[in-house]
PDB file of N, CA and C in Angstrom:
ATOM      1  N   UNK A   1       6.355 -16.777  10.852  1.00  0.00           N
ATOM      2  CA  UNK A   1       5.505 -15.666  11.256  1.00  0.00           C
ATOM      3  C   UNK A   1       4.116 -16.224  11.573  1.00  0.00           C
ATOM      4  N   UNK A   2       3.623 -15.588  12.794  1.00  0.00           N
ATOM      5  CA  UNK A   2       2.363 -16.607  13.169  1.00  0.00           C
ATOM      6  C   UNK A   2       0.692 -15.906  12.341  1.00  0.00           C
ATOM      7  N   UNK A   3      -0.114 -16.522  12.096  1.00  0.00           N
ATOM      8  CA  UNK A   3      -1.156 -15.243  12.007  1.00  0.00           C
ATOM      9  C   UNK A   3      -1.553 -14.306  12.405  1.00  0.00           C
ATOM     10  N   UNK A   4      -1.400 -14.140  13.874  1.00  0.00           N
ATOM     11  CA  UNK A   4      -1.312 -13.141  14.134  1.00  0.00           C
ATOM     12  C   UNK A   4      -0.831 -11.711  13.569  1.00  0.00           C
ATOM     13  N   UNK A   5       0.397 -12.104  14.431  1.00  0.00           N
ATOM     14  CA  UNK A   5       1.450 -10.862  13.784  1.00  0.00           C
ATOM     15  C   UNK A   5       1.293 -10.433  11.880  1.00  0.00           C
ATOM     16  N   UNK A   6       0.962 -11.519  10.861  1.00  0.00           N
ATOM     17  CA  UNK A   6       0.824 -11.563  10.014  1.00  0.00           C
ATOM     18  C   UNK A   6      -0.492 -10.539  10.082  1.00  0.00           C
ATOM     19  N   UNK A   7      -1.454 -10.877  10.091  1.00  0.00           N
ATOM     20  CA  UNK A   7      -2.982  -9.767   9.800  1.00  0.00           C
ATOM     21  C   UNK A   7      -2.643  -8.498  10.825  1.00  0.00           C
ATOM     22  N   UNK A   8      -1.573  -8.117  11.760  1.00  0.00           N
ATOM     23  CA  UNK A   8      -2.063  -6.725  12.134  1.00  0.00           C
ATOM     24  C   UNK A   8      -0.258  -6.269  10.838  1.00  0.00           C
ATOM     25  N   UNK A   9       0.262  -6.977  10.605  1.00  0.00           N
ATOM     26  CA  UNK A   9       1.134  -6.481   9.070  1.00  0.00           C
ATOM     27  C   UNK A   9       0.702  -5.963   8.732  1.00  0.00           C
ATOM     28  N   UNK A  10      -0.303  -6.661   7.768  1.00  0.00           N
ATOM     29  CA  UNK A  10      -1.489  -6.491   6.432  1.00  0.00           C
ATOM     30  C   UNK A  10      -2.109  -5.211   6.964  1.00  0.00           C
ATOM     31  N   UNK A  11      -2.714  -4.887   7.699  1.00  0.00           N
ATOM     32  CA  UNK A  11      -3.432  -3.901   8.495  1.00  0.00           C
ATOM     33  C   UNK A  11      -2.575  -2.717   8.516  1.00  0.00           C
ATOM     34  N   UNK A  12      -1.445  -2.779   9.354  1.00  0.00           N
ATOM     35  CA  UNK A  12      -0.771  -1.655   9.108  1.00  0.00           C
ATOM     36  C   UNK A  12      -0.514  -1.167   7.801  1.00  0.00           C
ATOM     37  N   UNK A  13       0.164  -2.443   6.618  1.00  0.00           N
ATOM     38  CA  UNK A  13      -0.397  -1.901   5.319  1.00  0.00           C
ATOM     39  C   UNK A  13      -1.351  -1.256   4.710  1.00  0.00           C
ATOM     40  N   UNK A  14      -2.343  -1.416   5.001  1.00  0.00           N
ATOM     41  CA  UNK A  14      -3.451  -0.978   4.520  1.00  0.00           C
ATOM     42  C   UNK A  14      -3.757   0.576   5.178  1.00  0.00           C
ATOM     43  N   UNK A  15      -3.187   0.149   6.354  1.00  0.00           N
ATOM     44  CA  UNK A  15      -3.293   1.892   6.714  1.00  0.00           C
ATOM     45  C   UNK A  15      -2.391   2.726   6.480  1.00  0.00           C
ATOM     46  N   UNK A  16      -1.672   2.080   5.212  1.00  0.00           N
ATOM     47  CA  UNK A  16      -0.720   3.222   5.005  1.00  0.00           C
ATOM     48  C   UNK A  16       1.193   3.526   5.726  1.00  0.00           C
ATOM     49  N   UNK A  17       0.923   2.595   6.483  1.00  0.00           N
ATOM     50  CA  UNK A  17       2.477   2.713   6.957  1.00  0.00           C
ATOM     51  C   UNK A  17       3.318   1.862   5.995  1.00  0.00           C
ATOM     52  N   UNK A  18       4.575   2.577   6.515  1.00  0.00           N
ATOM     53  CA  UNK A  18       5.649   2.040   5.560  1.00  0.00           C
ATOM     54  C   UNK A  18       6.263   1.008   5.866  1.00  0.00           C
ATOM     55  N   UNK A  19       6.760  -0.179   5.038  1.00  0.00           N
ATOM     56  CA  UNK A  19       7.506  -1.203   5.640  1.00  0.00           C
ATOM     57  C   UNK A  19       8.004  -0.881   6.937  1.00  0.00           C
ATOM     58  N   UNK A  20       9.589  -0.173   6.544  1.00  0.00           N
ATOM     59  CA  UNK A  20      10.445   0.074   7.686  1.00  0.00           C
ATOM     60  C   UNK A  20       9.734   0.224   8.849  1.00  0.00           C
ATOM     61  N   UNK A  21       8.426   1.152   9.074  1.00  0.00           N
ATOM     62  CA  UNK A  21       7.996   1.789  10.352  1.00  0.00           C
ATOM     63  C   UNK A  21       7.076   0.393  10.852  1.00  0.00           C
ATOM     64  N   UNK A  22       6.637  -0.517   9.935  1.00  0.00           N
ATOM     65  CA  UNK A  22       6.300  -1.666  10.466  1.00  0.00           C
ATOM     66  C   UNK A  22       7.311  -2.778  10.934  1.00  0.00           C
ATOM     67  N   UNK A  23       8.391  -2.527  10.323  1.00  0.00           N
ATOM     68  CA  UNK A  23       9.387  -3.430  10.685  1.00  0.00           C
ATOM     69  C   UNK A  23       9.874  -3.282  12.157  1.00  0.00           C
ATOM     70  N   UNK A  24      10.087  -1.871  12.406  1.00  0.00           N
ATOM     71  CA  UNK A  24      10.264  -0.958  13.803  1.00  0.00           C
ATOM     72  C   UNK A  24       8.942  -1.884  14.802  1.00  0.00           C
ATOM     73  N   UNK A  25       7.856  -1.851  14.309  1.00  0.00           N
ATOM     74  CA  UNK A  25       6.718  -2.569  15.439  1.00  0.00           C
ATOM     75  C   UNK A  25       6.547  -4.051  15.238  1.00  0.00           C
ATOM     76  N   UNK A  26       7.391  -4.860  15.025  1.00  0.00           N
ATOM     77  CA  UNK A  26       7.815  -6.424  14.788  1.00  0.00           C
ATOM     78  C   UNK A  26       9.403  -6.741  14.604  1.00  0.00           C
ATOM     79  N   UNK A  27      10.268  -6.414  15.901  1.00  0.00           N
ATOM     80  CA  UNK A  27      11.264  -6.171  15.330  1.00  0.00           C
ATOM     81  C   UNK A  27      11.638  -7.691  15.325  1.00  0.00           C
ATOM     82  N   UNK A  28      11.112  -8.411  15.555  1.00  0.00           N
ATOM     83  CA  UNK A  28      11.812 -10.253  15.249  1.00  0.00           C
ATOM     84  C   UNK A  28      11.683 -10.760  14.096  1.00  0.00           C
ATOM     85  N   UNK A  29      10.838  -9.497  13.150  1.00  0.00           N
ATOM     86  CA  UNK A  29      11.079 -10.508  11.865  1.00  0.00           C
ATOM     87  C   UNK A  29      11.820  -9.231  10.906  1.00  0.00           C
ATOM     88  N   UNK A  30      12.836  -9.585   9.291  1.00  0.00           N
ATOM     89  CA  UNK A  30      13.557  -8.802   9.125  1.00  0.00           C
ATOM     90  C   UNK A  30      12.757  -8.277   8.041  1.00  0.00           C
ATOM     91  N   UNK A  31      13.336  -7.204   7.370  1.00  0.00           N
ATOM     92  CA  UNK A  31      12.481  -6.293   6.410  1.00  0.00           C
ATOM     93  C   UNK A  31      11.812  -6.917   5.663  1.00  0.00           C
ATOM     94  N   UNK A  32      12.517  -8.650   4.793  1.00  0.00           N
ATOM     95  CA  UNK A  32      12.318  -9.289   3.857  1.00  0.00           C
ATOM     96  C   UNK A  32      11.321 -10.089   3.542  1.00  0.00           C
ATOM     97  N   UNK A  33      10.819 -10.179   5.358  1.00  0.00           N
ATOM     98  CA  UNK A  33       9.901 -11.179   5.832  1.00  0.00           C
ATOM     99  C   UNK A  33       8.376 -10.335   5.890  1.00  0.00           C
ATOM    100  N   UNK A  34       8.774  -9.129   6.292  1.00  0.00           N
ATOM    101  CA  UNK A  34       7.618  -8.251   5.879  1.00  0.00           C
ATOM    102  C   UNK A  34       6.975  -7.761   5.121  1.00  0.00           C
ATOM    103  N   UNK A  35       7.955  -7.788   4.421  1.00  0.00           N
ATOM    104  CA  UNK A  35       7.380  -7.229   2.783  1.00  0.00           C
ATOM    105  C   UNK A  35       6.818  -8.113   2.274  1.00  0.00           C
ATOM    106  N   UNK A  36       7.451  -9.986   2.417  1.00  0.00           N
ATOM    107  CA  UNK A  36       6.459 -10.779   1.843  1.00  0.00           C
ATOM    108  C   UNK A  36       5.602 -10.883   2.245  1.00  0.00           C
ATOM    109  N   UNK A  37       5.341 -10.831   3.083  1.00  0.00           N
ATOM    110  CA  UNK A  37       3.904 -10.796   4.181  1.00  0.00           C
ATOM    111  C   UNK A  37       3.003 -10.180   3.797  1.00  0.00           C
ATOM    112  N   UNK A  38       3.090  -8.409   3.414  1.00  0.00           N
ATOM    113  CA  UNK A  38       2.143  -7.226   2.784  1.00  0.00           C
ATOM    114  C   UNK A  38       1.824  -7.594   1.172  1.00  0.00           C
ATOM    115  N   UNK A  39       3.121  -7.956   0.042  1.00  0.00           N
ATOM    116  CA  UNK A  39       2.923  -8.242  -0.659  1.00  0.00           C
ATOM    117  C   UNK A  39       2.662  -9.788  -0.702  1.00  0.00           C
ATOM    118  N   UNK A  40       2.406 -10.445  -0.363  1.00  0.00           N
ATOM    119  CA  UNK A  40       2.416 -12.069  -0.811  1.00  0.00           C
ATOM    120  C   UNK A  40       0.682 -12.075  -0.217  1.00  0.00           C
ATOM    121  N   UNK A  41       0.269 -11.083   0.366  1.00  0.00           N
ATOM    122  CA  UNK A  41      -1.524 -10.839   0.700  1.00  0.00           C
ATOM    123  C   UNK A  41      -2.100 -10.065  -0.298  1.00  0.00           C
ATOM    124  N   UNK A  42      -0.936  -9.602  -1.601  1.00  0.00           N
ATOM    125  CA  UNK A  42      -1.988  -8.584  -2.377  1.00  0.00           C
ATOM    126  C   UNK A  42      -1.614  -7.167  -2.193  1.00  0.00           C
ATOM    127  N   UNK A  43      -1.307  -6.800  -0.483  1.00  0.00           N
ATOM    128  CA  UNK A  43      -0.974  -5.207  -0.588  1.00  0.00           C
ATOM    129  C   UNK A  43       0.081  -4.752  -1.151  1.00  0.00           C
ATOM    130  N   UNK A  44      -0.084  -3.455  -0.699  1.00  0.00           N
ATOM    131  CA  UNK A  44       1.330  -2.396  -1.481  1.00  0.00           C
ATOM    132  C   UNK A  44       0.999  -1.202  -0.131  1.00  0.00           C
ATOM    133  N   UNK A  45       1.910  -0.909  -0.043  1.00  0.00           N
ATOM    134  CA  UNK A  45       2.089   0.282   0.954  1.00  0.00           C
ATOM    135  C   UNK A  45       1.725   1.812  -0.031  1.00  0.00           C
ATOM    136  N   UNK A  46       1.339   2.372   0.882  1.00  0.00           N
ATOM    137  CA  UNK A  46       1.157   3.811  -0.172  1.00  0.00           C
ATOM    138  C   UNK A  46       2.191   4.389  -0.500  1.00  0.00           C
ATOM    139  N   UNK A  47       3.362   4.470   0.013  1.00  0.00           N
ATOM    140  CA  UNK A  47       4.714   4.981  -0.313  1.00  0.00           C
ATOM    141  C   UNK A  47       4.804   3.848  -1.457  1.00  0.00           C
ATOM    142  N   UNK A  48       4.941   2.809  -1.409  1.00  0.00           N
ATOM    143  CA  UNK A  48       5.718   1.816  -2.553  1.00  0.00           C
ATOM    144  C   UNK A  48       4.926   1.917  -4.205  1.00  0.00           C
ATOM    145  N   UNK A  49       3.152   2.412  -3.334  1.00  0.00           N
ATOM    146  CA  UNK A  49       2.264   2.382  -4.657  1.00  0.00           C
ATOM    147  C   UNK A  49       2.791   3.749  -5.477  1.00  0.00           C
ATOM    148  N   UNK A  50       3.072   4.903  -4.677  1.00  0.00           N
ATOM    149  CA  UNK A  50       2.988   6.457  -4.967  1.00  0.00           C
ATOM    150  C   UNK A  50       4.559   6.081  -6.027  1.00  0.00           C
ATOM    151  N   UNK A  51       5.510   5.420  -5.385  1.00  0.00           N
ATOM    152  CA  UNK A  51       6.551   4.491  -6.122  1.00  0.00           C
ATOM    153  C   UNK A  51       6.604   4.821  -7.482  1.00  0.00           C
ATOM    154  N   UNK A  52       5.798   3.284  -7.435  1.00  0.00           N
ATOM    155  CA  UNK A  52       5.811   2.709  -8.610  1.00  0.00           C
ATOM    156  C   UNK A  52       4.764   3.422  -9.608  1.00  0.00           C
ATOM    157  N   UNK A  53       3.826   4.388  -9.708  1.00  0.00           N
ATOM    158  CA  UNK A  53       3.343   5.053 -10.298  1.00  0.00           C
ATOM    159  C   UNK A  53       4.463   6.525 -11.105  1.00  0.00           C
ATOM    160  N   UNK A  54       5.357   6.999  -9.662  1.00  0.00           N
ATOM    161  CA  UNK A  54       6.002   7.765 -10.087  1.00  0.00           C
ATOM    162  C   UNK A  54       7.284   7.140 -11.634  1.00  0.00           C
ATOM    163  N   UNK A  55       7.824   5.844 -11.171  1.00  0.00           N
ATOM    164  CA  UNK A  55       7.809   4.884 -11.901  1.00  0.00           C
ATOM    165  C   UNK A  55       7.738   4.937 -13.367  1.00  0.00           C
ATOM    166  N   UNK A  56       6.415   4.497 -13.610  1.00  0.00           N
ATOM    167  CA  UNK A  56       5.763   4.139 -14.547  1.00  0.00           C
ATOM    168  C   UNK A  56       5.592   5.556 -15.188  1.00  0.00           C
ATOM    169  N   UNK A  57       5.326   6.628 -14.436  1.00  0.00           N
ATOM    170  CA  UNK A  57       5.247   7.996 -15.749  1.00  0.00           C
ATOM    171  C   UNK A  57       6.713   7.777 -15.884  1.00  0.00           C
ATOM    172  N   UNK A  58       7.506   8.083 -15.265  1.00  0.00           N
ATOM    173  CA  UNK A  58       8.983   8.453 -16.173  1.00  0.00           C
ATOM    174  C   UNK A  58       9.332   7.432 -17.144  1.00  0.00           C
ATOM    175  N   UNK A  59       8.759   6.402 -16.843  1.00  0.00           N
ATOM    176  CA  UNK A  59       9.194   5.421 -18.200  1.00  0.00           C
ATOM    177  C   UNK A  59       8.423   5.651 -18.992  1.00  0.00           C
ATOM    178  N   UNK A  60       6.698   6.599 -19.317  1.00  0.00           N
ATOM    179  CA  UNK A  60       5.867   7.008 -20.259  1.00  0.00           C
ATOM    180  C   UNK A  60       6.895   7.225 -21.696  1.00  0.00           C
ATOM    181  N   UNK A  61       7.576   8.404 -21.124  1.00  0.00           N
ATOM    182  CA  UNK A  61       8.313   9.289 -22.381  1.00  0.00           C
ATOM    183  C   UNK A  61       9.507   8.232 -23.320  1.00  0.00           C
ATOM    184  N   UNK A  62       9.496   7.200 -23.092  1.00  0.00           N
ATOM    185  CA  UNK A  62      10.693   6.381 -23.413  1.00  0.00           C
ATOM    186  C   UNK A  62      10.364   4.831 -24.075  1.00  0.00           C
ATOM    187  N   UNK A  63       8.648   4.527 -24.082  1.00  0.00           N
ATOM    188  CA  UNK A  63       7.989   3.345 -24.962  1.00  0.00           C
ATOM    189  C   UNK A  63       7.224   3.960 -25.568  1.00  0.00           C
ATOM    190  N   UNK A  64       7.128   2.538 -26.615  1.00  0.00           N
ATOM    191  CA  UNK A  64       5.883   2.992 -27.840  1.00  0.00           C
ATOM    192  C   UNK A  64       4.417   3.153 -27.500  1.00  0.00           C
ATOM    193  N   UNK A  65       3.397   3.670 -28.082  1.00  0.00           N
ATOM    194  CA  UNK A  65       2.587   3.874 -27.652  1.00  0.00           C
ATOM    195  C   UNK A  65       1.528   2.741 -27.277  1.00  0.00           C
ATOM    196  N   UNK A  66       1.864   1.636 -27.910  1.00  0.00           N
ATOM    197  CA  UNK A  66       1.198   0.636 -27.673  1.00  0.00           C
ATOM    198  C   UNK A  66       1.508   0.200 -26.063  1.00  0.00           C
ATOM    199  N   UNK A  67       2.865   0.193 -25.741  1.00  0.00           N
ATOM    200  CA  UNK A  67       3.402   0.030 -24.255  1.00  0.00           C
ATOM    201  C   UNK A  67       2.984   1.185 -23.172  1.00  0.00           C
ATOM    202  N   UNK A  68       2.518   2.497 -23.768  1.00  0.00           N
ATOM    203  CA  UNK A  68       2.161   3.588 -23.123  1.00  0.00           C
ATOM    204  C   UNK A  68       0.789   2.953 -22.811  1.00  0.00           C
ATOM    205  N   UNK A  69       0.000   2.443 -23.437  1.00  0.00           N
ATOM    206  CA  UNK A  69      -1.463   2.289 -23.501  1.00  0.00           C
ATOM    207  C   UNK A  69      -1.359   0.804 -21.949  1.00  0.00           C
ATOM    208  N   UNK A  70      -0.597   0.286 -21.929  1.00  0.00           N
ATOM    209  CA  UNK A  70      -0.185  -0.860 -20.465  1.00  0.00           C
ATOM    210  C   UNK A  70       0.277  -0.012 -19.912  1.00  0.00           C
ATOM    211  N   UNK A  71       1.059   0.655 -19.255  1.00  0.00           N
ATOM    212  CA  UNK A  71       1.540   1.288 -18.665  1.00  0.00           C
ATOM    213  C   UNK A  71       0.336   2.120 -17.930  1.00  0.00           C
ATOM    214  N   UNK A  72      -0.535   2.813 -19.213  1.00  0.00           N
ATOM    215  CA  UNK A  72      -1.102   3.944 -18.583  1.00  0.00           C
ATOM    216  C   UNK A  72      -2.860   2.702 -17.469  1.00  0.00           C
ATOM    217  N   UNK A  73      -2.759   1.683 -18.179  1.00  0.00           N
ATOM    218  CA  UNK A  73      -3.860   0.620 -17.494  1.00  0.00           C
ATOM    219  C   UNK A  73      -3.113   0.339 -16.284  1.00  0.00           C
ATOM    220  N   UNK A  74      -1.924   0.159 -15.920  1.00  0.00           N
ATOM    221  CA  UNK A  74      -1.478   0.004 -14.485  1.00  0.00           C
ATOM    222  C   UNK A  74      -1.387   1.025 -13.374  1.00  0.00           C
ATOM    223  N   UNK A  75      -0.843   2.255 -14.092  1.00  0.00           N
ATOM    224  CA  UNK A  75      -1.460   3.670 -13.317  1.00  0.00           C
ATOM    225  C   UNK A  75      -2.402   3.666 -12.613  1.00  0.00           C
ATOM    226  N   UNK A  76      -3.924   3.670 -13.515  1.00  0.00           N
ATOM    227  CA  UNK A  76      -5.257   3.838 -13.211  1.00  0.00           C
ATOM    228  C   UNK A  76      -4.959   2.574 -12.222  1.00  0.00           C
ATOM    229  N   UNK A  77      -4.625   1.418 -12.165  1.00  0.00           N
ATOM    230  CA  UNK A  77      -5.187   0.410 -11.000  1.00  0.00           C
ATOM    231  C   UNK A  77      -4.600   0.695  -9.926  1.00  0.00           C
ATOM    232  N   UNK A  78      -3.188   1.144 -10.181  1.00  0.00           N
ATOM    233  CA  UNK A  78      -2.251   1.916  -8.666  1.00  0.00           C
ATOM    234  C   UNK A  78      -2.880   3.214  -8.153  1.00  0.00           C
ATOM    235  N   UNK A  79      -3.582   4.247  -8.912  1.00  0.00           N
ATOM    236  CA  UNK A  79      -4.564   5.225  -8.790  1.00  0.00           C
ATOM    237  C   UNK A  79      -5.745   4.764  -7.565  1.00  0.00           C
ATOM    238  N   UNK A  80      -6.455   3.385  -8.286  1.00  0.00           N
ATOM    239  CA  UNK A  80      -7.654   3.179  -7.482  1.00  0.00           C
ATOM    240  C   UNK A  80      -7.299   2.798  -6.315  1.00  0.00           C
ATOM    241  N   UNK A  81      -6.502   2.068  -6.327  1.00  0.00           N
ATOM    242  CA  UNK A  81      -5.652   0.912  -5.607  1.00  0.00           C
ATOM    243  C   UNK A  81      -5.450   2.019  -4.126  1.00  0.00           C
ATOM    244  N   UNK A  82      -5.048   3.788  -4.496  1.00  0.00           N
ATOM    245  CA  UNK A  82      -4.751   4.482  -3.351  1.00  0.00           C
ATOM    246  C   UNK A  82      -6.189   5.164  -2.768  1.00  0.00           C
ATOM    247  N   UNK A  83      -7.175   4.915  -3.824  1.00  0.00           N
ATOM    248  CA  UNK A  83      -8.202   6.049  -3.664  1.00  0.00           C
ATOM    249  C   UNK A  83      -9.232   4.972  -3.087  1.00  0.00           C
ATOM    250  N   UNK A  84      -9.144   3.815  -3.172  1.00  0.00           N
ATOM    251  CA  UNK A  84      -9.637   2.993  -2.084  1.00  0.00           C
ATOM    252  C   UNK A  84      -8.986   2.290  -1.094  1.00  0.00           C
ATOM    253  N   UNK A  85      -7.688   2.771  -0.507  1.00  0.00           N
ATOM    254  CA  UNK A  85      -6.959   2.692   0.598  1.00  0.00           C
ATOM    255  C   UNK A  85      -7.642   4.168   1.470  1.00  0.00           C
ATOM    256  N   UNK A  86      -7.702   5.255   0.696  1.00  0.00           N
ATOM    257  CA  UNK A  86      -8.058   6.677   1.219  1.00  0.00           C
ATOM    258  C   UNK A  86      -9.510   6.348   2.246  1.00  0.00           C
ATOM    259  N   UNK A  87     -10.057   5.679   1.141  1.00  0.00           N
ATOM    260  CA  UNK A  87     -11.932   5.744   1.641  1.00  0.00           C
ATOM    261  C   UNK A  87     -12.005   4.730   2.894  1.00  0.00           C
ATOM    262  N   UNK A  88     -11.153   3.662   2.828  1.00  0.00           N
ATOM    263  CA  UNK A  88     -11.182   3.103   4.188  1.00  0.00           C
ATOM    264  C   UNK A  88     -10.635   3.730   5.419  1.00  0.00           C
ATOM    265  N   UNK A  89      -9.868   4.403   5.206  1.00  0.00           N
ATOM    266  CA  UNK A  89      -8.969   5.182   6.093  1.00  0.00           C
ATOM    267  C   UNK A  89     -10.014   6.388   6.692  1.00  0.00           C
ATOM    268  N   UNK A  90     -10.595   6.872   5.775  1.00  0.00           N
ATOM    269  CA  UNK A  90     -11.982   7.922   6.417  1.00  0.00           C
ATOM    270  C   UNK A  90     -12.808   7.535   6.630  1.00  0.00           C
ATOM    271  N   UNK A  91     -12.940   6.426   6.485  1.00  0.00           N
ATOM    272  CA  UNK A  91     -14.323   5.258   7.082  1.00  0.00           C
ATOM    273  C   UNK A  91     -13.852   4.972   8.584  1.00  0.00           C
ATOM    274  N   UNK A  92     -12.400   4.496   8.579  1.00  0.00           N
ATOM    275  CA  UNK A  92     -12.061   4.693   9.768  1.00  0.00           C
ATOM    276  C   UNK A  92     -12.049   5.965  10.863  1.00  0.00           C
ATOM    277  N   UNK A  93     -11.747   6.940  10.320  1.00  0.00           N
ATOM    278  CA  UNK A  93     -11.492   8.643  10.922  1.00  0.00           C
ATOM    279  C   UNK A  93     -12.431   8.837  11.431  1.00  0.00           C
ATOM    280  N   UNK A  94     -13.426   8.298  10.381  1.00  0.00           N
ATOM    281  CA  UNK A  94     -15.163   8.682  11.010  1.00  0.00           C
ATOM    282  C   UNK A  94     -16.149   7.871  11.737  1.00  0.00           C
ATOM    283  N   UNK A  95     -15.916   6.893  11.893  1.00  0.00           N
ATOM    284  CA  UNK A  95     -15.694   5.909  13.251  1.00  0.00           C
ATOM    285  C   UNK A  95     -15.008   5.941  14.452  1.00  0.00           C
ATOM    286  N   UNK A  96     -13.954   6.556  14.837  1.00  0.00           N
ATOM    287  CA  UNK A  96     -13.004   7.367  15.650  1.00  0.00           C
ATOM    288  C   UNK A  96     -13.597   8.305  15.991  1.00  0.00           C
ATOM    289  N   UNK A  97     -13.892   9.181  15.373  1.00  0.00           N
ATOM    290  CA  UNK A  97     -14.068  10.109  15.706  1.00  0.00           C
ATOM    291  C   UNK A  97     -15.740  10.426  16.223  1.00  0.00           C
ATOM    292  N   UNK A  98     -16.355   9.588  15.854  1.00  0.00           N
ATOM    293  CA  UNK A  98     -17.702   9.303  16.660  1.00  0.00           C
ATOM    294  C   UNK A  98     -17.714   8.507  17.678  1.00  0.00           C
ATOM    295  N   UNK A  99     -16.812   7.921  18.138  1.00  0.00           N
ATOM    296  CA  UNK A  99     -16.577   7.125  19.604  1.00  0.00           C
ATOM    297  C   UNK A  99     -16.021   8.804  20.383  1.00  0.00           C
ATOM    298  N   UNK A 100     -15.149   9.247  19.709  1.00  0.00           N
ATOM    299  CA  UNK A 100     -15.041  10.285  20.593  1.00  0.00           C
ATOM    300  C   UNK A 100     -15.797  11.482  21.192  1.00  0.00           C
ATOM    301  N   UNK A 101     -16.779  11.651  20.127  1.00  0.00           N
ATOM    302  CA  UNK A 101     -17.023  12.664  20.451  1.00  0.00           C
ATOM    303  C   UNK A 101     -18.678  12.137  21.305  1.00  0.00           C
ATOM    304  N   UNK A 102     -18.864  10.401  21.585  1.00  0.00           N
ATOM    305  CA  UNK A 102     -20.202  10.516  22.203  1.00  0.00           C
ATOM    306  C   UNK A 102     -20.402  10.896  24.092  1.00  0.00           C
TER     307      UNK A 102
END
């Protein structure tokens, strides 16, 4: 995978698309290759983050509380993790949308 194609990956990650629908806009490389790509840079897709949060509560009711207390510290970072994917994304909207409207 060249750099290229690699940083507009990451990018589409970050904006929120899902593997598959990135896989659809690179179809020469296969799902497996993409995913390492998003994850092996650090990201997580918002579907995979929304995931693994959903995840992590259903396993809440079923460890000790000491394991609840990790659990509930990985939440909060998958939490921020979306709520500063959000703020770039309206940083973007609102950049867009001031090219458009000059």
């Amino acid at each position: 995978m060249d750099d290229r194609d690699k940083k507009q990956i990451i990018q589409f990650a970050r904006e929120g698309m899902q593997i598959t629908k990135i896989c659809d806009a690179f179809p020469q490389y296969d799902y497996w290759e993409v995913y390492w790509a998003v994850y092996g840079a650090g990201e997580k897709s918002s579907l995979g983050t929304k995931r693994m949060i959903s995840n992590r509560l259903k396993k809440m009711v079923a460890v000790s509380p000491s394991e609840q207390a990790e659990l509930i510290e990985e939440i909060n970072e998958l939490v921020w993790h979306l709520y500063t994917r959000y703020q770039e994304s309206q940083k973007k909207l609102d950049e867009i949308r001031q090219i458009i409207n000059q």
